[in-house]
Protein backbone atom coordinates (compact mmCIF):
# COMPACT_ATOMS: atom_id res chain seq x y z
CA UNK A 1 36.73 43.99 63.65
CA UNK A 2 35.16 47.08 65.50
CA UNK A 3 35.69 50.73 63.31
CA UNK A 4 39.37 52.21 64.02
CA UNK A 5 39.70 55.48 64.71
CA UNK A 6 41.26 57.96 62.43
CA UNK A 7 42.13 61.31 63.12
CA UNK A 8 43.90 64.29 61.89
CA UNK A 9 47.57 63.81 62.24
CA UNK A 10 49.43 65.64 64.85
CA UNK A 11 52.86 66.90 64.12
CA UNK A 12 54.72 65.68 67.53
CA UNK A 13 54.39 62.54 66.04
CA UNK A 14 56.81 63.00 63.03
CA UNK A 15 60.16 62.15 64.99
CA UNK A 16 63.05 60.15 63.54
CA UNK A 17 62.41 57.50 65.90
CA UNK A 18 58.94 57.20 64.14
CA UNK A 19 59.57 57.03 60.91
CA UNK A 20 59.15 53.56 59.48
CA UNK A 21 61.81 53.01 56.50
CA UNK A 22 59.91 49.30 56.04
CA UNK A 23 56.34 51.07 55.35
CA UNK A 24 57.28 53.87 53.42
CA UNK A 25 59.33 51.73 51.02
CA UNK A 26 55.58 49.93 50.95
CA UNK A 27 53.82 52.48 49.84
CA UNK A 28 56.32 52.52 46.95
CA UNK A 29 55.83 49.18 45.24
CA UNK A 30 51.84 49.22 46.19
CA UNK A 31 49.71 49.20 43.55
CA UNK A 32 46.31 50.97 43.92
CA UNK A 33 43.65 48.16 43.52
CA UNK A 34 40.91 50.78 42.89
CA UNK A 35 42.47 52.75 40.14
CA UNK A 36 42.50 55.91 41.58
CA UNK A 37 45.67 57.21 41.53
CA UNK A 38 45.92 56.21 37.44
CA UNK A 39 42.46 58.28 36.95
CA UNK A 40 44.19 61.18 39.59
CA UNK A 41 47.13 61.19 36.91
CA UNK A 42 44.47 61.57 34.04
CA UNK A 43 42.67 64.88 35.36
CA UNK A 44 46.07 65.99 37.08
CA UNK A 45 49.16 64.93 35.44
CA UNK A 46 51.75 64.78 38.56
CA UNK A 47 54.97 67.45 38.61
CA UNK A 48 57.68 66.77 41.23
CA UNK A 49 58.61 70.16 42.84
CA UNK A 50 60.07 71.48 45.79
CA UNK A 51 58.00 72.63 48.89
CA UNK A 52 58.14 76.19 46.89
CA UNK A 53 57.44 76.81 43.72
CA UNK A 54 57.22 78.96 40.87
CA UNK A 55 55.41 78.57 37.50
CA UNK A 56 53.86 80.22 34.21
CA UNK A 57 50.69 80.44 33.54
CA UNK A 58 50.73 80.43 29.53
CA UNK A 59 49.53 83.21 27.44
CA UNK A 60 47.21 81.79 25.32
CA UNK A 61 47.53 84.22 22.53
CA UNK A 62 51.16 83.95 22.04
CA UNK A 63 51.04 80.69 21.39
CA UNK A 64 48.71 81.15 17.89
CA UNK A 65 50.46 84.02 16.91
CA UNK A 66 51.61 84.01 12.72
CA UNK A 67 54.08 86.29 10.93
CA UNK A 68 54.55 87.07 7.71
CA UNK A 69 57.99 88.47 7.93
CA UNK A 70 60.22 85.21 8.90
CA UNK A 71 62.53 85.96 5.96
CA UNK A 72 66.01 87.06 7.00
CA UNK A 73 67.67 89.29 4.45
CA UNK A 74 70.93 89.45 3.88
CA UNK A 75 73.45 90.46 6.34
CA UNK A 76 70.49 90.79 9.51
CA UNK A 77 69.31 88.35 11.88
CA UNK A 78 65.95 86.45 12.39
CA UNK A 79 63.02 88.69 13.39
CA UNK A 80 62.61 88.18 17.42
CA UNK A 81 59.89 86.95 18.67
CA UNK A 82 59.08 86.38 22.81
CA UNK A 83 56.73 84.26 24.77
CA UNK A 84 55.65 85.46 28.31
CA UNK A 85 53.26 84.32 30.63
CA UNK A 86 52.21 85.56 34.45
CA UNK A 87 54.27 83.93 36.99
CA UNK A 88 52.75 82.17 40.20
CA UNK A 89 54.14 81.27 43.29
CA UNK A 90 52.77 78.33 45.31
CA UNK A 91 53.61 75.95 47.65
CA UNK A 92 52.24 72.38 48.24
CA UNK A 93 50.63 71.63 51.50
CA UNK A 94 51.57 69.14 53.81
CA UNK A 95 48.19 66.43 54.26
CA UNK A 96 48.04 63.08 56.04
CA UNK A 97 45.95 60.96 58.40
CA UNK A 98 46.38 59.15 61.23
CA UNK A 99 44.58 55.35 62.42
CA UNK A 100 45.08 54.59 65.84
CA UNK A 101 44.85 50.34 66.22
CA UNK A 102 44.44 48.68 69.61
CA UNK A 103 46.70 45.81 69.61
CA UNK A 104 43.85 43.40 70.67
CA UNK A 105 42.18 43.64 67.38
CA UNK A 106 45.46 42.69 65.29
CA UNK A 107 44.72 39.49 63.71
CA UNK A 108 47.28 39.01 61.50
CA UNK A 109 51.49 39.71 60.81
CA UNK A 110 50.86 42.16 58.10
CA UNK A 111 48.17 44.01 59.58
CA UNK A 112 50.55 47.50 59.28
CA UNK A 113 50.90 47.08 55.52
CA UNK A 114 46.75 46.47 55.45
CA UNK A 115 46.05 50.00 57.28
CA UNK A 116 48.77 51.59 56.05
CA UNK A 117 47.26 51.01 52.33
CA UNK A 118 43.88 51.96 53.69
CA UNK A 119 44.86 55.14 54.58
CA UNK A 120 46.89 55.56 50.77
CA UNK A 121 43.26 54.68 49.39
CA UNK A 122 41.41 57.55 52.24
CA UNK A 123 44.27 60.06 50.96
CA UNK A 124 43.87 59.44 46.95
CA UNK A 125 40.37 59.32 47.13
CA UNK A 126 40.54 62.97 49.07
CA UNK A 127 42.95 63.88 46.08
CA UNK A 128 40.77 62.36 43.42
CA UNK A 129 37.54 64.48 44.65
CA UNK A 130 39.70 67.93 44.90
CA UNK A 131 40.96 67.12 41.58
CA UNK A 132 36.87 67.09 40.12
CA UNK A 133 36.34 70.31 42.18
CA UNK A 134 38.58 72.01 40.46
CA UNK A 135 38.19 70.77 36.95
CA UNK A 136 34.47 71.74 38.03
CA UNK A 137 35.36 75.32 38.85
CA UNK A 138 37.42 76.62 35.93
CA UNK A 139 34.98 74.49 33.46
CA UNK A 140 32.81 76.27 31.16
CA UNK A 141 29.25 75.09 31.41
CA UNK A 142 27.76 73.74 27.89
CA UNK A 143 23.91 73.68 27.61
CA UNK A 144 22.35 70.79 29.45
CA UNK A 145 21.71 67.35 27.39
CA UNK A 146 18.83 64.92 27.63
CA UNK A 147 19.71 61.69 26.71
CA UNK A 148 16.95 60.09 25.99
CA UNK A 149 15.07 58.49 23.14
CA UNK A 150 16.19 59.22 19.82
CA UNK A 151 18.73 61.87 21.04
CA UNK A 152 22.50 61.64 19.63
CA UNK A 153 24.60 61.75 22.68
CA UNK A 154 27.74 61.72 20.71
CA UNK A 155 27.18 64.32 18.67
CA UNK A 156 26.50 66.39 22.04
CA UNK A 157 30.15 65.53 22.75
CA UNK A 158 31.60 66.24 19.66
CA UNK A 159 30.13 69.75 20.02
CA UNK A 160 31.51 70.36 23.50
CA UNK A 161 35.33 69.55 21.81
CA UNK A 162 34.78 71.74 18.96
CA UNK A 163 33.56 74.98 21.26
CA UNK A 164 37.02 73.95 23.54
CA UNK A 165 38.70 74.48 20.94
CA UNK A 166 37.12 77.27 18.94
CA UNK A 167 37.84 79.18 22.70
CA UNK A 168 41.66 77.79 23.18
CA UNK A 169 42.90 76.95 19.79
CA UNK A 170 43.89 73.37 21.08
CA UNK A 171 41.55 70.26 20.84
CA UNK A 172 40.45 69.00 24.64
CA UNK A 173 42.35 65.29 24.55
CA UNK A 174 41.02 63.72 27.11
CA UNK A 175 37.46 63.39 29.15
CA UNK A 176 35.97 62.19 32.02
CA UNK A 177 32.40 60.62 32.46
CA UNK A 178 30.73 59.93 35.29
CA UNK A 179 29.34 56.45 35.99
CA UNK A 180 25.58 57.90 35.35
CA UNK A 181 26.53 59.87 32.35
CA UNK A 182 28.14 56.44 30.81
CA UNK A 183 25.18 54.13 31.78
CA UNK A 184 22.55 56.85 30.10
CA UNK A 185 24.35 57.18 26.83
CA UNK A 186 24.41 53.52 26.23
CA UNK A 187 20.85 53.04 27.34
CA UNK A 188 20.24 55.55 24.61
CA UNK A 189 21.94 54.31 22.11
CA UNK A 190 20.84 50.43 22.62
CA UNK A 191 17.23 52.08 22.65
CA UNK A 192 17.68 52.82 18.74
CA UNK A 193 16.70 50.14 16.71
CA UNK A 194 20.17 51.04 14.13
CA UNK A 195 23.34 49.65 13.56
CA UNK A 196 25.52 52.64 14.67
CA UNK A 197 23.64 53.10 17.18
CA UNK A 198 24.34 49.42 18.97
CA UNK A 199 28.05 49.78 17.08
CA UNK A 200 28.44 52.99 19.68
CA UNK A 201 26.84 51.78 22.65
CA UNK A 202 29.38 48.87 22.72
CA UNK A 203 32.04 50.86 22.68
CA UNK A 204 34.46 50.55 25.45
CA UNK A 205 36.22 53.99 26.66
CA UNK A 206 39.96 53.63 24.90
CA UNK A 207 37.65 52.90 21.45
CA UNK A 208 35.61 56.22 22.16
CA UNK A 209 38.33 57.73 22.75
CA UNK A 210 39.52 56.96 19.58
CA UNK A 211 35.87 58.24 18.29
CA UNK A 212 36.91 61.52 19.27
CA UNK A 213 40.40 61.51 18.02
CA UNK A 214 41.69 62.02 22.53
CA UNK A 215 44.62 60.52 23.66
CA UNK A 216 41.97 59.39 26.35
CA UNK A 217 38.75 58.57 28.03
CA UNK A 218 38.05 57.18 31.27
CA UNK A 219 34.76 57.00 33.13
CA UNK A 220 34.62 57.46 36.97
CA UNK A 221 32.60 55.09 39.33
CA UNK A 222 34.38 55.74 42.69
CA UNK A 223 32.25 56.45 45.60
CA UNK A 224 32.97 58.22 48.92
CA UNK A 225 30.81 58.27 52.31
CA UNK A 226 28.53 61.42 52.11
CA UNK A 227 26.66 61.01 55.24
CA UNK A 228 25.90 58.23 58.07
CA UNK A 229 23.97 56.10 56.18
CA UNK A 230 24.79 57.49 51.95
CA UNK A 231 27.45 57.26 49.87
CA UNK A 232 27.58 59.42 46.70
CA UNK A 233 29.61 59.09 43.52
CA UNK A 234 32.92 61.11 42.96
CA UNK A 235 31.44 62.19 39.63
CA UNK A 236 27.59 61.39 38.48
CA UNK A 237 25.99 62.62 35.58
CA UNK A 238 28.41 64.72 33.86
CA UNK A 239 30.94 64.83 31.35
CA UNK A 240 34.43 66.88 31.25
CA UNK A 241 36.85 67.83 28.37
CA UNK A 242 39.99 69.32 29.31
CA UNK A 243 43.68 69.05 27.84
CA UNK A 244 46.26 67.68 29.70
CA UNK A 245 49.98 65.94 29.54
CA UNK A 246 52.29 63.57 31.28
CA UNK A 247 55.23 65.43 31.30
CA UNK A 248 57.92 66.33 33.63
CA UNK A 249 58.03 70.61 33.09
CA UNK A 250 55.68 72.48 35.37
CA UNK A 251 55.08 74.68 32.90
CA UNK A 252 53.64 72.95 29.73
CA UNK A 253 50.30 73.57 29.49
CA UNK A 254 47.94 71.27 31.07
CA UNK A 255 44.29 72.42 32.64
CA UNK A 256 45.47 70.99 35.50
CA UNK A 257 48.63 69.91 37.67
CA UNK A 258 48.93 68.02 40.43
CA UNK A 259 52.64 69.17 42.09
CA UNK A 260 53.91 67.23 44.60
CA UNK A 261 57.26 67.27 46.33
CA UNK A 262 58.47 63.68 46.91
CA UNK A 263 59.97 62.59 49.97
CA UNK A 264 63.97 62.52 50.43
CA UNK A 265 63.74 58.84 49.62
CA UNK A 266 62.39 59.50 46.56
CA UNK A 267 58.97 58.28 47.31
CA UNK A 268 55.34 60.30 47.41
CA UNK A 269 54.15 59.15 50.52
CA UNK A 270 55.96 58.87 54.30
CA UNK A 271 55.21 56.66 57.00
CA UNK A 272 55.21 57.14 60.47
CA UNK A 273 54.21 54.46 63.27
CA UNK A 274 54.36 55.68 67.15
CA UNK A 275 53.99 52.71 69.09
CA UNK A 276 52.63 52.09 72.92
CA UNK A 277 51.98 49.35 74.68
CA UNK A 278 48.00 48.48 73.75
CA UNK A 279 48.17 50.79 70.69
CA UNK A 280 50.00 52.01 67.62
CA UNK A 281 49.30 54.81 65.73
CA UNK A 282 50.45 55.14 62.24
CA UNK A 283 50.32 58.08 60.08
CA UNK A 284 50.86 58.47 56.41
CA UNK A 285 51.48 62.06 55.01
CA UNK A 286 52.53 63.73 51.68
CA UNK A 287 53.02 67.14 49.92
CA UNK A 288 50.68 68.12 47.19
CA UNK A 289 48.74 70.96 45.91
CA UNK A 290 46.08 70.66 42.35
CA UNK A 291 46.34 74.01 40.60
CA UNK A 292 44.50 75.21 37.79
CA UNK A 293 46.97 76.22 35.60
CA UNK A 294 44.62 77.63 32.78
CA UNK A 295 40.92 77.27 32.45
CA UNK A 296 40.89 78.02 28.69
CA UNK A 297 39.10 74.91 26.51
CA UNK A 298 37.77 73.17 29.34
CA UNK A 299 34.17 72.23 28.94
CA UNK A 300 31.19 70.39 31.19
CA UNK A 301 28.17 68.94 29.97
CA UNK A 302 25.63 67.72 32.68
CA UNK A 303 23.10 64.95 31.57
CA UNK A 304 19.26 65.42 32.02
CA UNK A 305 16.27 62.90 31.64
CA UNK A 306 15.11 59.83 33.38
CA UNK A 307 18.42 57.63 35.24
CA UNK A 308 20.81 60.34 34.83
């Protein structure tokens, strides 16, 4: 089948008489067979809201603050305390694509259901990479590590949690490692003729996790098309720390949310198929936005040396 064409979606086709109840209630049950959208809801814990929004970013201070005068004496009331935090108004932004198919390449009678999870893949993938950008931009940089030889790569990542939290008071629980950053710490660790050493290179991610007392650990081997002729990995040689949680409130205090405002029937995703006579085009859209809700504890550590 020759390349279909996709192109930015263009609002005159979001009519009524488009809208295609069958597909979007698709999109619903369909599971992700790449993973993405489980590792999207690792970095970016999802938070229904409406199209506008307000939140709190948390004041980190307030939230490690001790007294010493708790004790009510007779007659008074408790000593009053206050948490603030600045409020921030934001919207999610309405994003989508669009695959035009000539009718004289379908081949089969669920060929709709086929592109329209293609295009779910195209849009979490999108989501996926803006969700590393901005875990990227509000991370703090740790010195560079070179896994190689008799190195401890480990013990590189147990200092990267304990400087997140000597910075934020809270303990990062979960990371991210990119595909190359995974392959080079077991290659160093199966170098080392020890015990530990081959004890901790077989070590699959919810066991490391446990290593590092996280709720969670979950390497990244997605790719995207770079160029032409190159594809490049969403995340390579690095490592993340960050805290985050699944939780309903838009403002507890995860690194990073991913709001979205679902659709009125209840799903994330809408449909849309605007048929002619030699071609149909359908569209899939949704309403997100990934804010960095505090950058406080969040920590990167790049891997040097040979294969990283």
């Amino acid at each position: 089948m020759q390349e279909e064409n996709i192109i930015t979606a263009n609002e005159n086709r979001f009519t009524a008489g488009n809208y295609s109840e069958a597909l979007t209630a698709f999109t619903v049950g369909w599971t992700d067979p790449d993973n993405t959208a489980e590792i999207l809801d690792f970095i970016a814990p999802p938070v229904p809201v409406g199209r506008r929004f307000e939140f709190k970013r948390s004041d980190n201070a307030q939230a490690f603050y001790s007294e010493n005068d708790d004790v009510r004496s007779i007659g008074s009331e408790f000593k009053r305390v206050r948490y603030d935090g600045e409020s921030v108004n934001e919207k999610t932004l309405n994003k989508g694509l669009t695959i035009r198919v000539d009718h004289d390449e379908v081949a089969v009678d669920d060929w709709q259901e086929r592109y329209v999870q293609m295009l779910l893949q195209r849009l979490l993938r999108n989501e996926l990479r803006r969700a590393i950008t901005a875990l990227d931009a509000i991370a703090s940089p740790m010195d560079d590590a070179d896994w190689s030889g008799s190195s401890n790569p480990d013990a590189d990542i147990r200092m990267m949690l304990s400087s997140a939290a000597d910075e934020s008071g809270i303990r990062p629980n979960r990371i991210v490692i990119g595909e190359s950053a995974w392959d080079k710490r077991m290659t160093c660790l199966e170098s080392q003729n020890s015990a530990v050493a081959f004890k901790g290179a077989a070590m699959a991610q919810d066991e490391l996790a446990g290593k590092f007392m996280l709720d969670g650990c979950r390497v990244i081997s997605s790719r995207y098309q770079s160029s032409a002729s190159e594809k490049s990995k969403v995340l390579g040689n690095s490592l993340y720390a960050f805290f985050a949680q699944n939780a309903v409130s838009k403002d507890e205090p995860s690194n990073l949310k991913r709001f979205y405002t679902p659709m009125d029937e209840g799903s994330a995703f809408r449909v849309y198929c605007d048929e002619h006579a030699k071609y149909t085009d359908i569209t899939v859209e949704h309403y997100s936005s990934i804010v960095a809700a505090s950058g406080l504890g969040v920590r990167k550590l790049k891997i040097t040396g040979e294969g990283a």
